[in-house]
C-alpha atoms as a PDB file:
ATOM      1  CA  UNK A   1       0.000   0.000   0.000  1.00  0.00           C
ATOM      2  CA  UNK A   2       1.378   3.258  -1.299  1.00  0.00           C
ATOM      3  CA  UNK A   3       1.997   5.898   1.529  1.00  0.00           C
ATOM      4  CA  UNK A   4      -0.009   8.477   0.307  1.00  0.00           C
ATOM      5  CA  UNK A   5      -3.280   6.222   0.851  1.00  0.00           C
ATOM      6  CA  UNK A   6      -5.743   7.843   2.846  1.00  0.00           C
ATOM      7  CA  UNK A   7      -8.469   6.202   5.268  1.00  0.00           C
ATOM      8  CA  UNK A   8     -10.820   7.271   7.891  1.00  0.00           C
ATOM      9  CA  UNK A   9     -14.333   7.405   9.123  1.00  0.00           C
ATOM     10  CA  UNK A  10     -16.877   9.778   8.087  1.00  0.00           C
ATOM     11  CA  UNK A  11     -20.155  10.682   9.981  1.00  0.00           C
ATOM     12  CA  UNK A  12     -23.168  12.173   8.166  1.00  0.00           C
ATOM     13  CA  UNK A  13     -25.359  14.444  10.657  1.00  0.00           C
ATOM     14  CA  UNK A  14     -28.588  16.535  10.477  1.00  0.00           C
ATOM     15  CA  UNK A  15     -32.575  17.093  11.008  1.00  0.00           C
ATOM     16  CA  UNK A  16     -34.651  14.056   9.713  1.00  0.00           C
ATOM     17  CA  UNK A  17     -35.651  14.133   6.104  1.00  0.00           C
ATOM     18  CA  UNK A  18     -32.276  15.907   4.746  1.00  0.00           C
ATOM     19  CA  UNK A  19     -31.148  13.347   2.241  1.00  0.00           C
ATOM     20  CA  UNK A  20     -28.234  11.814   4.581  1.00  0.00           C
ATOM     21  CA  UNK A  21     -29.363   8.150   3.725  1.00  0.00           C
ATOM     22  CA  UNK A  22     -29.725   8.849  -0.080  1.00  0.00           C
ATOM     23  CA  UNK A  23     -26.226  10.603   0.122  1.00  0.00           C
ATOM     24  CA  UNK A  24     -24.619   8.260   1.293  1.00  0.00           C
ATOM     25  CA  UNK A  25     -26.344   5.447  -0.836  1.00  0.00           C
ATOM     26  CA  UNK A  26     -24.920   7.109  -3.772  1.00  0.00           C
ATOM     27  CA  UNK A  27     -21.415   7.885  -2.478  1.00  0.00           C
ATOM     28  CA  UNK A  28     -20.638   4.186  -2.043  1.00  0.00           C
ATOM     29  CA  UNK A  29     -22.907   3.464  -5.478  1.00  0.00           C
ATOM     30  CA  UNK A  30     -25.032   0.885  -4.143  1.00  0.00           C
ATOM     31  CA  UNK A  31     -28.209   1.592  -1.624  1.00  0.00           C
ATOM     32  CA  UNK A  32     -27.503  -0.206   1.392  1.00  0.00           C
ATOM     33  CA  UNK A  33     -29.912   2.718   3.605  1.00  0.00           C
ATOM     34  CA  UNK A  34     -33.325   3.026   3.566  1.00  0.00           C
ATOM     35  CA  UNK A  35     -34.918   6.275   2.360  1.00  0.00           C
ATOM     36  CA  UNK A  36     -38.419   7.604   2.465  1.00  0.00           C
ATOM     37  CA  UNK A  37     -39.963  11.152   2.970  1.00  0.00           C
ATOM     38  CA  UNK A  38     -40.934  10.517   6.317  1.00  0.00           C
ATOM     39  CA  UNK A  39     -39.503  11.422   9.790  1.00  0.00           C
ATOM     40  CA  UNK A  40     -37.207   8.512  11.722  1.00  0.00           C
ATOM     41  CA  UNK A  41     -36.614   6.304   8.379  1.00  0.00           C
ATOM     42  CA  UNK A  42     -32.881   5.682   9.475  1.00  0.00           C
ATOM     43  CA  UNK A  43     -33.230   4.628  12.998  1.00  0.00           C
ATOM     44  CA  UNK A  44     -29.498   3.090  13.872  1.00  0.00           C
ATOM     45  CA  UNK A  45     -26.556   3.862  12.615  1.00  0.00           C
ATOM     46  CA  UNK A  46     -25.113   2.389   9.813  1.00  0.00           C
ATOM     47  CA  UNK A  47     -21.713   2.102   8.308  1.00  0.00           C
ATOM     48  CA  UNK A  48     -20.675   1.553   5.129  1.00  0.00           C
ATOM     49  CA  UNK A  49     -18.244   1.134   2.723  1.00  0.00           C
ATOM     50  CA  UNK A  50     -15.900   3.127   0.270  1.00  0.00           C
ATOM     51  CA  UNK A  51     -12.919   1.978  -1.267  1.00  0.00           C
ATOM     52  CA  UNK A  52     -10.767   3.187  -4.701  1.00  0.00           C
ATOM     53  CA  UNK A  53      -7.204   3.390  -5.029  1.00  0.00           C
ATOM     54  CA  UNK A  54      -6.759   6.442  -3.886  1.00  0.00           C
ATOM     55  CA  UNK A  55      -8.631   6.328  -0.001  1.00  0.00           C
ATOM     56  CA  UNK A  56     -10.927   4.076   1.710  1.00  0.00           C
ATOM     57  CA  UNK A  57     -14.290   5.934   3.457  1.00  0.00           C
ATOM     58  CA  UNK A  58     -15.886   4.258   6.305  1.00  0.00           C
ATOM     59  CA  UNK A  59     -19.592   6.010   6.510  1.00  0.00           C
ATOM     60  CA  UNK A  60     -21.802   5.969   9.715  1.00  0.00           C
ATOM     61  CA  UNK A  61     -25.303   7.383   8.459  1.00  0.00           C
ATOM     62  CA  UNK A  62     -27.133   8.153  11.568  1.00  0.00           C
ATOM     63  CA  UNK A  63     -30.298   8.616  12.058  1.00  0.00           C
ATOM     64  CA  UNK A  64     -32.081  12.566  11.864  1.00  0.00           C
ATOM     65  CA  UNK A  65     -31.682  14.096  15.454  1.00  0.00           C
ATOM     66  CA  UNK A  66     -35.411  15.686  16.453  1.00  0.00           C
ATOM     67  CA  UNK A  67     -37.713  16.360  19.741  1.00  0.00           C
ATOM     68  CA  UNK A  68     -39.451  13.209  19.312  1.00  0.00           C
ATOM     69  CA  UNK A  69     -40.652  12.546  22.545  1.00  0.00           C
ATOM     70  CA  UNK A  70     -40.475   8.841  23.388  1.00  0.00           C
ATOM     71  CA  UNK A  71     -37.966   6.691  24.479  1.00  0.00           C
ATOM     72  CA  UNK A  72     -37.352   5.737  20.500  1.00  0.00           C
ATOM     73  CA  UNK A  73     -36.642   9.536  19.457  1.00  0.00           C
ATOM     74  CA  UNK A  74     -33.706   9.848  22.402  1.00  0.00           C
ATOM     75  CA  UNK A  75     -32.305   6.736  21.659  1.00  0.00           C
ATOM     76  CA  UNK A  76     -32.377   8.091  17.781  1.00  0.00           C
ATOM     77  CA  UNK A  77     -30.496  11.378  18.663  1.00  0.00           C
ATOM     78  CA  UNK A  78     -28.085   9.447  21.248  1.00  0.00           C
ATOM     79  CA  UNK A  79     -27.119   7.111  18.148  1.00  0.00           C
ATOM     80  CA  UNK A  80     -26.517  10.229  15.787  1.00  0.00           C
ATOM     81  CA  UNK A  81     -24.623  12.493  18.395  1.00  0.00           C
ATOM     82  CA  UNK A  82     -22.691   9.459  20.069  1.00  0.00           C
ATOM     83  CA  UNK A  83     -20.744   9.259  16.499  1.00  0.00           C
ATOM     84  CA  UNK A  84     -19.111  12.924  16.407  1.00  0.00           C
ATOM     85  CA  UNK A  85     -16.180  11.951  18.553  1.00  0.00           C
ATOM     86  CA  UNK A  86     -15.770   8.734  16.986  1.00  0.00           C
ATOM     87  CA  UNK A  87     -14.737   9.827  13.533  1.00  0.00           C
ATOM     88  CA  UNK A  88     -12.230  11.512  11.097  1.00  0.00           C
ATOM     89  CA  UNK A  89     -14.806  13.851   9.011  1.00  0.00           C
ATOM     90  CA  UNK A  90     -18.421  15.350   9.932  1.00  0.00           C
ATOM     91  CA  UNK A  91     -20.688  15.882   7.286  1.00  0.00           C
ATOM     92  CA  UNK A  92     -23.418  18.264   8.234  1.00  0.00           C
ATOM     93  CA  UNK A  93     -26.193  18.183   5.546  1.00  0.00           C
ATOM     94  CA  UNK A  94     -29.304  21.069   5.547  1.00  0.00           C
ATOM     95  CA  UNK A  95     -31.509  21.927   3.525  1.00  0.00           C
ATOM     96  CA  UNK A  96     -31.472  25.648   1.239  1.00  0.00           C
ATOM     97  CA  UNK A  97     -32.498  27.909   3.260  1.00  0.00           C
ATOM     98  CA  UNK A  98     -31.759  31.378   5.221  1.00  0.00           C
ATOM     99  CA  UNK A  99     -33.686  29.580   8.424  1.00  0.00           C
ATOM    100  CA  UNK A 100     -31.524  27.863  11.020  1.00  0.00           C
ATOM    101  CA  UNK A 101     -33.664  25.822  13.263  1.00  0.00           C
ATOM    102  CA  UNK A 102     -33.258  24.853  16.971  1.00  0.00           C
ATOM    103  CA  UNK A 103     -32.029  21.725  16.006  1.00  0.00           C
ATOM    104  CA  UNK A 104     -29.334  23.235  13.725  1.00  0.00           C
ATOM    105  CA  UNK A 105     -28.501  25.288  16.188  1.00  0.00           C
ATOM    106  CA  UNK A 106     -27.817  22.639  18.636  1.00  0.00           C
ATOM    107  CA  UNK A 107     -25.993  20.364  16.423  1.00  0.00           C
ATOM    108  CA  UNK A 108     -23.704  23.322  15.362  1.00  0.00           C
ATOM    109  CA  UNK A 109     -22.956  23.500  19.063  1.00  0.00           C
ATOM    110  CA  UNK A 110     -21.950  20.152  19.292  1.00  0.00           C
ATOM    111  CA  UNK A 111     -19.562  20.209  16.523  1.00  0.00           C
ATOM    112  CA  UNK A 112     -18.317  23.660  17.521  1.00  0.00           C
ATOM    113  CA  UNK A 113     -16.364  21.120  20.348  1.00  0.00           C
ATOM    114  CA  UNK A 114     -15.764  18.362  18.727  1.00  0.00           C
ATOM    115  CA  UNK A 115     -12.433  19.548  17.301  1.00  0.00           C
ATOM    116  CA  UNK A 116     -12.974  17.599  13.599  1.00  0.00           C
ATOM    117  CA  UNK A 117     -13.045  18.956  10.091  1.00  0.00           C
ATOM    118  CA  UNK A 118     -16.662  19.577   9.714  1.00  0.00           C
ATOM    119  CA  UNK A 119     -17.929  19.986   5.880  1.00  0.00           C
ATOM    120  CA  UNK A 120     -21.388  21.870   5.219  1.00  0.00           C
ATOM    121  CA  UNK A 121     -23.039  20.028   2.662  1.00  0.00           C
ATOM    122  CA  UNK A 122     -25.940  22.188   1.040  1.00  0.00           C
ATOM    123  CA  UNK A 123     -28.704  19.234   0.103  1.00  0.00           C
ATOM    124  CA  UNK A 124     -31.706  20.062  -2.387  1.00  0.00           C
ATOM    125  CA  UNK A 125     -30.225  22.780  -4.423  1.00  0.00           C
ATOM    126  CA  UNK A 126     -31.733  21.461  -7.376  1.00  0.00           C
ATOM    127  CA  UNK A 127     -34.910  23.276  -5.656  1.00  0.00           C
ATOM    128  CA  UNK A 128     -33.577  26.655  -5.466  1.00  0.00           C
ATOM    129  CA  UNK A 129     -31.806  29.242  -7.824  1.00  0.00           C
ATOM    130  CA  UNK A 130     -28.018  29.398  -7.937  1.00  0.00           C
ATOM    131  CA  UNK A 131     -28.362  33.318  -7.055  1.00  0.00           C
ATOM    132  CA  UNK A 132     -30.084  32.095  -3.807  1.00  0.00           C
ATOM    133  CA  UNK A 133     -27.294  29.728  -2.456  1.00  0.00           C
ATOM    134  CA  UNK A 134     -24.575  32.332  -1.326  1.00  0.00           C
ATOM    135  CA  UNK A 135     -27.612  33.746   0.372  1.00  0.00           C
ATOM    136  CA  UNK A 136     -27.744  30.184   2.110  1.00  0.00           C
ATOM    137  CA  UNK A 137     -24.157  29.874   2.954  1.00  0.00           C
ATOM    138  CA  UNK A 138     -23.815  33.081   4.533  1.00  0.00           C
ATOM    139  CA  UNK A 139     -26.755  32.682   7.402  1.00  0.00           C
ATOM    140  CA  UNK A 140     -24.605  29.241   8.356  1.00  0.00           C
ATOM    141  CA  UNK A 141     -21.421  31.101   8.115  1.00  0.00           C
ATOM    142  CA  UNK A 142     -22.697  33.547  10.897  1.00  0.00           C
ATOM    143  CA  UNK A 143     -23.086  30.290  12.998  1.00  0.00           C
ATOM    144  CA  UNK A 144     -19.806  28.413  12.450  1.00  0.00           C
ATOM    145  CA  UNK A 145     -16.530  28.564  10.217  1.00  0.00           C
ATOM    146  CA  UNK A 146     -16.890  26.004   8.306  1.00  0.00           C
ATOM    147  CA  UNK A 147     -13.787  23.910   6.690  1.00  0.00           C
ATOM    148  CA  UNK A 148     -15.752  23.521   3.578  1.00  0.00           C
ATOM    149  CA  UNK A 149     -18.852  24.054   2.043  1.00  0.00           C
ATOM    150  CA  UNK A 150     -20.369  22.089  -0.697  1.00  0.00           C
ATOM    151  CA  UNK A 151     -23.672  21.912  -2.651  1.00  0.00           C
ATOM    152  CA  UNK A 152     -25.584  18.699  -3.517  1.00  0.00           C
ATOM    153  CA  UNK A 153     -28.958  17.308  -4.947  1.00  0.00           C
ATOM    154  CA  UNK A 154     -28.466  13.932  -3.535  1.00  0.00           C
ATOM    155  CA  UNK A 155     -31.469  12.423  -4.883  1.00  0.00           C
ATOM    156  CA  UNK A 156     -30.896  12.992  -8.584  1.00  0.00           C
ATOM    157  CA  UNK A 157     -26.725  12.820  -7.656  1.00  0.00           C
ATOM    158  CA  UNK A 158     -25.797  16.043  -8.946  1.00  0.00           C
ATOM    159  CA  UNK A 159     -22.274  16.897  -7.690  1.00  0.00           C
ATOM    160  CA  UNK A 160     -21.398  13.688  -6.022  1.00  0.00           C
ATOM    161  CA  UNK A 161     -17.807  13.983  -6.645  1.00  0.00           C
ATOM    162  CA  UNK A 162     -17.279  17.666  -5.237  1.00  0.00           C
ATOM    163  CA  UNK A 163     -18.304  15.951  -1.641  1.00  0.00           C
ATOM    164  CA  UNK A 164     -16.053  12.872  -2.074  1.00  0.00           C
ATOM    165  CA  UNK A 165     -13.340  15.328  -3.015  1.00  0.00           C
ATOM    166  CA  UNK A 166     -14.058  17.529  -0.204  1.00  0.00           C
ATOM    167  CA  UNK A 167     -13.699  14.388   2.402  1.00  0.00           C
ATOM    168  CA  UNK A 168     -10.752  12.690   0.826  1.00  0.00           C
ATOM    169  CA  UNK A 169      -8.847  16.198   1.325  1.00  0.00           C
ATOM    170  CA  UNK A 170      -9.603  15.533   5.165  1.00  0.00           C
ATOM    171  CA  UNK A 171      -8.772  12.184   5.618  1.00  0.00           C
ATOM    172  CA  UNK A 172      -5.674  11.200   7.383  1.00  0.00           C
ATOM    173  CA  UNK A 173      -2.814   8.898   5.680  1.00  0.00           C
ATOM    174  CA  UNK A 174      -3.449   5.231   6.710  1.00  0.00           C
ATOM    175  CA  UNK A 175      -3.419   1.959   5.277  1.00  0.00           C
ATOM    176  CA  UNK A 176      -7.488   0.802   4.933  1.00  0.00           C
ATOM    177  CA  UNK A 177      -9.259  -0.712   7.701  1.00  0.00           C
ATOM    178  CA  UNK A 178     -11.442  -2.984   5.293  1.00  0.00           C
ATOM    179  CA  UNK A 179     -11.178  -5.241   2.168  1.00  0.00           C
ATOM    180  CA  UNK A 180     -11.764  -3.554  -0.924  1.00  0.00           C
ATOM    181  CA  UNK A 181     -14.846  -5.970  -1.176  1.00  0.00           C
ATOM    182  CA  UNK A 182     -16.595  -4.520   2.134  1.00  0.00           C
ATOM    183  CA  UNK A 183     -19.464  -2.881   1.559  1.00  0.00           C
ATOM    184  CA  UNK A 184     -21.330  -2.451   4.999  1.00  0.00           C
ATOM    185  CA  UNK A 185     -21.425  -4.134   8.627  1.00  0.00           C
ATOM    186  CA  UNK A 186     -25.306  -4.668   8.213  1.00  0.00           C
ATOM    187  CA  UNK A 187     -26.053  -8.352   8.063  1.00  0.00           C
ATOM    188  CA  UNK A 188     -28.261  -9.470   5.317  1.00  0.00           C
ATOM    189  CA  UNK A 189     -31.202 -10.137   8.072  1.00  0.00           C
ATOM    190  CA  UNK A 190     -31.326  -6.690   8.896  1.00  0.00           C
ATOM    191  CA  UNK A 191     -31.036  -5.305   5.207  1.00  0.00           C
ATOM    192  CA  UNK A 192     -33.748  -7.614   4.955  1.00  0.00           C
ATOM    193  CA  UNK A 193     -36.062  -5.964   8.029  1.00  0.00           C
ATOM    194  CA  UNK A 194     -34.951  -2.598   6.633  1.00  0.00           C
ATOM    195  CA  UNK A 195     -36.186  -2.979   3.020  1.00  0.00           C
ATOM    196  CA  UNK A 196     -39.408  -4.118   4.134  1.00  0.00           C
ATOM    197  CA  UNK A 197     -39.812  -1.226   6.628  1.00  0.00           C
ATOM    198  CA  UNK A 198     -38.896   1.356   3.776  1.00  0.00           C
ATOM    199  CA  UNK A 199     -42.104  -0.342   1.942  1.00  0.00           C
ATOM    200  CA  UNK A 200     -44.071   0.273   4.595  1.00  0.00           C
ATOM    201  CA  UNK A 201     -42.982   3.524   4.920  1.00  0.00           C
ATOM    202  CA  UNK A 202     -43.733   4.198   1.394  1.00  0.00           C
ATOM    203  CA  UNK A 203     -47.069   2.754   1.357  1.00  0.00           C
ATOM    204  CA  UNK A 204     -48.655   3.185   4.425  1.00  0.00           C
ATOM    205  CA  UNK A 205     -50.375   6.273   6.304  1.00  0.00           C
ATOM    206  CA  UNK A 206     -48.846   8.825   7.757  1.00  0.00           C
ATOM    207  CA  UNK A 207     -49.578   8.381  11.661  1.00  0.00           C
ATOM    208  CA  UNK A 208     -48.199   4.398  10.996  1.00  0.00           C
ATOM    209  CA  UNK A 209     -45.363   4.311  10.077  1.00  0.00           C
ATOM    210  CA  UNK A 210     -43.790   5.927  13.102  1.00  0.00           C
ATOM    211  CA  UNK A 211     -44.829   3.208  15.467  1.00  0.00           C
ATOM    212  CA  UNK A 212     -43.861   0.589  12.948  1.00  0.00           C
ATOM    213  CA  UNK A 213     -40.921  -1.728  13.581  1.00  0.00           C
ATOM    214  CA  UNK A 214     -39.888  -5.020  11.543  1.00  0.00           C
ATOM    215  CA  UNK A 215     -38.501  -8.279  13.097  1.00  0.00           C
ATOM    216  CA  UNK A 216     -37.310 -11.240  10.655  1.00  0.00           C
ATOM    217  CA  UNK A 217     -38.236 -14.487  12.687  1.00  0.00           C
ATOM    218  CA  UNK A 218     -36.829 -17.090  10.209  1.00  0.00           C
ATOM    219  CA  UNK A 219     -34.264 -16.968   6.527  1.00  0.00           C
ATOM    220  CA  UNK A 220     -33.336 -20.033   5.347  1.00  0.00           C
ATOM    221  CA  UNK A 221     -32.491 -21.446   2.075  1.00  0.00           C
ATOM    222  CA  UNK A 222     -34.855 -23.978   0.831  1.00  0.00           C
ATOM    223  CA  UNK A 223     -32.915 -27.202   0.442  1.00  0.00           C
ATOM    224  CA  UNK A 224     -32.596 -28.315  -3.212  1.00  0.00           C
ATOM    225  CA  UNK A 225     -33.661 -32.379  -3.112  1.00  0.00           C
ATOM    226  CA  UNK A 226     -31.644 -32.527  -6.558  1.00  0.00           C
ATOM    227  CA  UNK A 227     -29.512 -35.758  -6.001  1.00  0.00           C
ATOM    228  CA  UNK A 228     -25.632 -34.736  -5.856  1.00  0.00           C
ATOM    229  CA  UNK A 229     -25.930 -30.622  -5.213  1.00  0.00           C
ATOM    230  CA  UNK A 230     -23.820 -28.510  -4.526  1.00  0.00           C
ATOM    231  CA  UNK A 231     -23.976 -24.941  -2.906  1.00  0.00           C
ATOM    232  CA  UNK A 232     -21.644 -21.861  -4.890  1.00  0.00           C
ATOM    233  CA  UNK A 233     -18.199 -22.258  -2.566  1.00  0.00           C
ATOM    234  CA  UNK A 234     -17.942 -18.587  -2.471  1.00  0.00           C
ATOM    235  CA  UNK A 235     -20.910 -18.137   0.163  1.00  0.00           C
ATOM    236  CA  UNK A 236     -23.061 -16.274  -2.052  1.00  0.00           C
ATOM    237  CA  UNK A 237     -26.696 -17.999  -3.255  1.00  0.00           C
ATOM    238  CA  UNK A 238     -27.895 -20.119  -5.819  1.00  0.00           C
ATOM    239  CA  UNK A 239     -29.542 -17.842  -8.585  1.00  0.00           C
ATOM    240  CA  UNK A 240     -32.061 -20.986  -9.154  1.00  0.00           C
ATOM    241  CA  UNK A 241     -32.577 -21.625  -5.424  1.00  0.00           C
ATOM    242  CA  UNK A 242     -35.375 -20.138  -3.180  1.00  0.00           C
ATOM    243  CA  UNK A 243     -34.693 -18.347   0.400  1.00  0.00           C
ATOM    244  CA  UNK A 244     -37.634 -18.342   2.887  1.00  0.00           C
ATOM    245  CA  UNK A 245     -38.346 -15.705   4.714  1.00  0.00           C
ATOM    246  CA  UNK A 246     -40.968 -14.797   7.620  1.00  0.00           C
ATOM    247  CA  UNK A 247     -40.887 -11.539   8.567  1.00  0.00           C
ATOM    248  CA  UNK A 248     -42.992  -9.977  11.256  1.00  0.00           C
ATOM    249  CA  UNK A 249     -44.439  -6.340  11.149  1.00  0.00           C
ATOM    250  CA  UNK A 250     -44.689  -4.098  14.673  1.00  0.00           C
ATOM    251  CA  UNK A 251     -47.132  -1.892  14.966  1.00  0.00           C
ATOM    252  CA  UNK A 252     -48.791   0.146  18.303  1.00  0.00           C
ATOM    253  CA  UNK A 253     -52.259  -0.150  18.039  1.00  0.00           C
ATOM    254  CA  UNK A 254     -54.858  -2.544  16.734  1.00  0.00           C
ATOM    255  CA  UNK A 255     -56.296  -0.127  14.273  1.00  0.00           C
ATOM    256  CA  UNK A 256     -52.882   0.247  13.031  1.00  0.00           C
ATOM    257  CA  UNK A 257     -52.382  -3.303  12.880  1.00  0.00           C
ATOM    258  CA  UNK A 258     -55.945  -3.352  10.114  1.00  0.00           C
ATOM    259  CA  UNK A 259     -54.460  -0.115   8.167  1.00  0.00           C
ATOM    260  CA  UNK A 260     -51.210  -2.232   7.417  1.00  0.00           C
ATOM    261  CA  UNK A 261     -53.053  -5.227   6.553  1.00  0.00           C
ATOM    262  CA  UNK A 262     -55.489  -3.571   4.541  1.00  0.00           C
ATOM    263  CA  UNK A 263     -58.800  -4.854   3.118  1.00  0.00           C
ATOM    264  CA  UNK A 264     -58.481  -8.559   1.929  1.00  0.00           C
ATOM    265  CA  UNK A 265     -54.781  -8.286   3.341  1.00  0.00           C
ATOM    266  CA  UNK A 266     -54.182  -6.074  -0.370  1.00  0.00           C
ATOM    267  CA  UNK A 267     -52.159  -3.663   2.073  1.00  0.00           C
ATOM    268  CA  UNK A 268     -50.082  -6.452   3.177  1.00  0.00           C
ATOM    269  CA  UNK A 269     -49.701  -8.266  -0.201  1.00  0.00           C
ATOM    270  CA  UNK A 270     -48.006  -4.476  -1.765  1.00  0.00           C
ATOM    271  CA  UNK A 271     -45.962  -4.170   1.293  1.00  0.00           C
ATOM    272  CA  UNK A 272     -44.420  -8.217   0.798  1.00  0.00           C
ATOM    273  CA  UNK A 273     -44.472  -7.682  -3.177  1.00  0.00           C
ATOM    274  CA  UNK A 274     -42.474  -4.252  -3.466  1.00  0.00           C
ATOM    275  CA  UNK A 275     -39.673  -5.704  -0.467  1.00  0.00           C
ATOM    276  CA  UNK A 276     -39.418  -8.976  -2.392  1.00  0.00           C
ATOM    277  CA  UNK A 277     -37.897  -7.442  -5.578  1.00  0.00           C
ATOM    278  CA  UNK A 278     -35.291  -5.237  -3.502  1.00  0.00           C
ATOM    279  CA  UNK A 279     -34.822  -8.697  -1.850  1.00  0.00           C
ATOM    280  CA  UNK A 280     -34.321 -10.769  -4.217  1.00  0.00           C
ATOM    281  CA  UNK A 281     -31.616  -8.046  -5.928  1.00  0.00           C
ATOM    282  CA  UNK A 282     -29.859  -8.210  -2.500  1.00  0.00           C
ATOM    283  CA  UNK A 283     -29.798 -11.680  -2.136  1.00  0.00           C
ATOM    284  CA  UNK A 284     -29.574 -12.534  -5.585  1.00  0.00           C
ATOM    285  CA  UNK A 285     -31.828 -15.684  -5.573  1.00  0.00           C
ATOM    286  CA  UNK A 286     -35.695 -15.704  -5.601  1.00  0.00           C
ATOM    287  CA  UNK A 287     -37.151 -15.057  -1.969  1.00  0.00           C
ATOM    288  CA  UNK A 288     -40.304 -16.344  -0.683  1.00  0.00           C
ATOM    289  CA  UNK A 289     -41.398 -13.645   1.972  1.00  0.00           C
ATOM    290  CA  UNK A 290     -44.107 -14.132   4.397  1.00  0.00           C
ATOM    291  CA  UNK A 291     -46.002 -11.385   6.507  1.00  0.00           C
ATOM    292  CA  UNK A 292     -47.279 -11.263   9.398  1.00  0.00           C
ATOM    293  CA  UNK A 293     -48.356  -8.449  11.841  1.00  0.00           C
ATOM    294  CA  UNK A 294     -48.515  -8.408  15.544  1.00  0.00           C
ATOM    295  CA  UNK A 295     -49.353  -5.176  18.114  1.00  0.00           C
ATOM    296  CA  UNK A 296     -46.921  -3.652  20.565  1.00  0.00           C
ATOM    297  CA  UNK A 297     -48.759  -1.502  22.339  1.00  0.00           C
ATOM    298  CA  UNK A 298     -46.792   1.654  23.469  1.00  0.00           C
ATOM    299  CA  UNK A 299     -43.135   0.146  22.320  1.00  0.00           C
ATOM    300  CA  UNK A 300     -41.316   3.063  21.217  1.00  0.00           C
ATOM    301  CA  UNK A 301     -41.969   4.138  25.112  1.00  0.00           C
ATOM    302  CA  UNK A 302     -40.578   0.908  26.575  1.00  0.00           C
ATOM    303  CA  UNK A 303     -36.677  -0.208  26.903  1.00  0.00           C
ATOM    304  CA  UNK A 304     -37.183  -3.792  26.845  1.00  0.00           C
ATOM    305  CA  UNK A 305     -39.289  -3.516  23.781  1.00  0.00           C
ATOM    306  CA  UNK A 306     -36.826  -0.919  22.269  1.00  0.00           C
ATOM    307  CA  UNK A 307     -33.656  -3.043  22.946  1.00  0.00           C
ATOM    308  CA  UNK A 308     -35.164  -6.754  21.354  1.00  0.00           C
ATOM    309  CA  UNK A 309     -35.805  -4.519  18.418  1.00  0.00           C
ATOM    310  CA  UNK A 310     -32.513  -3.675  18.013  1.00  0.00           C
ATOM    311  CA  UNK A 311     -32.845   0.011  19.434  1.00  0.00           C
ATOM    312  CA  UNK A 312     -30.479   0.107  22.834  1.00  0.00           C
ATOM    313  CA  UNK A 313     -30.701   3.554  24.314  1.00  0.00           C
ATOM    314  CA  UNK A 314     -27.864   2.803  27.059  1.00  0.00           C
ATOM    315  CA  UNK A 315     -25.530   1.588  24.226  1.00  0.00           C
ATOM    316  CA  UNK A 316     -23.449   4.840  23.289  1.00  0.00           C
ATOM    317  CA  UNK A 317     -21.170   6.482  25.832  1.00  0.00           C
ATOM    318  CA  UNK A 318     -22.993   9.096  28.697  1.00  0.00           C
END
C-alpha cells in the first residue's frame, strides 16, 4: 500500500428528512440505507463502505436528530450524536435555506467542540436558484466557520464527486481498515427488516409508520432435493434456489395493525411484493417472503421492547 493512501471514518449528521441516507447510498454506489420522505426512516446507525485506489471511506449514516418525545426519538439522537467523537470527518447536511432551526442550532454546538473537520453540505439545491445559495451559505457562516462548504442534490446525484473530493482532502494517511470488497457491517437479516420497513414507509399512512418496527423471525435457504448438489463455494446464493423468509411487522395499536393489513390483506400483499424485488436483488436468488403483523402496544416508550428490536438507548457512551 502506497503511503499516500488515505483512510478514515466519516459521519453524516442533520434534522430528519435531509437526504443523509440517499447521500450516502450514492457515495458508495449501491443503496444499502433506507430512504423515504418521512420522519425517523434511518433509525441506527449504519456504516458503510468506500474503497478506490486512492482512499478508503468508512460512513456511519445516523439517524435525523429531532424532539421526538419517546424513548425511540432519544435513543435516535443518542445514536446520531454518540458518532461525532468517533470519527475523522463530519458531514453536516441542511436543507437551502436562510432559516436555522433549533435543532441546527444545537448540532452546530456540538460540533463547535468536537475539534474535527466539519464539511457543510448544502442538500436540495436542485430546488432553489443558484443566485439564492450564497444567500444560504452566509446565514450558516454567521453560525460556524466552516472547513468547507459544498452543494448537492443527492437524490438525482448532482455533484457527487465535489463531496467525495471535499472528504478525501480531510482524511488522514493510513493503510485501509477494510477489504476492498466490504461494503457495509449490516447483516443481510437486517437489510432484509430494513427494506421491508422502507415499503411500509412508502405505502402506508402517515400516523403508521412511526410506530412501525420489523422483526425477521426465520431466513433459510430452501434445500434443493436434486440428487448430488452442490452450494456456490464462495458463500453467495444459488440464482435458481429459493430463500424463505418470515418476517414480522410491529405496529402500536390494533387499528394500526388493520391499516397495514389492509382490506383482503391487499395492504399487506403491496408491502411483501415491493420488499421482495429489492430482496431478491440483494440476495440474488428468488425469496419467498411471508407477513405477518402483531401489536406492541406503546413500544417506542418501553426499553425492553426498544432493545429486542434492536434500538439500545444505554448503548453509546454518557
Amino acid at each position: 500500500m502506497e503511503n499516500n493512501f488515505k483512510t478514515g471514518f466519516v459521519t453524516f449528521i442533520g434534522r430528519p428528512n435531509v437526504g443523509k441516507s440517499t447521500l450516502m447510498n450514492h457515495l458508495i454506489g449501491q443503496k444499502i440505507a433506507i430512504t423515504s420522505n418521512k420522519p425517523q426512516t434511518t433509525r441506527n446507525r449504519i456504516m458503510t463502505v468506500y474503497t478506490d485506489d486512492e482512499c478508503q471511506m468508512i460512513f456511519l449514516d445516523t439517524p435525523g436528530i429531532n424532539d421526538t418525545k419517546n424513548k425511540l426519538g432519544d435513543y435516535m439522537s443518542k445514536a446520531a450524536k454518540s458518532t461525532i467523537d468517533e470519527v475523522d470527518v463530519v458531514l453536516l447536511l441542511v436543507e437551502p435555506s436562510t432559516y436555522i432551526g433549533e435543532i441546527e442550532k444545537s448540532i452546530i454546538e456540538d460540533l463547535k467542540k468536537c475539534k474535527k473537520p466539519v464539511i457543510l453540505v448544502i442538500n436540495k439545491i436542485d430546488t432553489v436558484s443558484e443566485d439564492d445559495l450564497s444567500k444560504f451559505e452566509d446565514a450558516y457562516k454567521k453560525e460556524m466557520d466552516f472547513d468547507k462548504i459544498v452543494h448537492v442534490a443527492a437524490l438525482k446525484g448532482k455533484n457527487i464527486e465535489s463531496v467525495m473530493d471535499a472528504i478525501k482532502e480531510f482524511l488522514p494517511f493510513g493503510p485501509p481498515f477494510y477489504d476492498e470488497d466490504t461494503i457495509t457491517d449490516q447483516p443481510e437479516r437486517q437489510i432484509t427488516a430494513e427494506i421491508i420497513r422502507e415499503k411500509a414507509l412508502r405505502l402506508l399512512q402517515d400516523e403508521v409508520p412511526h410506530g412501525i418496527a420489523v422483526t425477521i423471525e426465520t431466513m433459510r435457504m430452501r434445500e434443493k432435493k436434486k440428487r448430488h448438489y452442490h452450494p456456490p463455494k464462495d458463500g453467495s446464493y444459488d440464482p435458481d434456489g429459493i430463500m424463505d423468509i418470515n418476517a414480522t411487522i410491529i405496529c402500536e395499536k390494533d387499528s394500526h395493525k388493520g391499516i397495514v393489513i389492509g382490506k383482503g390483506g391487499a395492504m399487506l400483499k403491496k408491502i411483501g411484493s415491493a420488499a421482495r424485488t429489492d430482496i431478491e436483488e440483494l440476495l440474488g436468488c428468488q425469496v419467498n417472503l411471508q407477513l405477518w403483523v402483531k401489536v406492541r402496544k406503546d413500544w417506542r416508550d418501553d426499553k425492553a421492547q426498544l432493545k429486542s428490536f434492536g434500538y439500545d438507548v444505554n448503548s453509546f457512551k454518557k
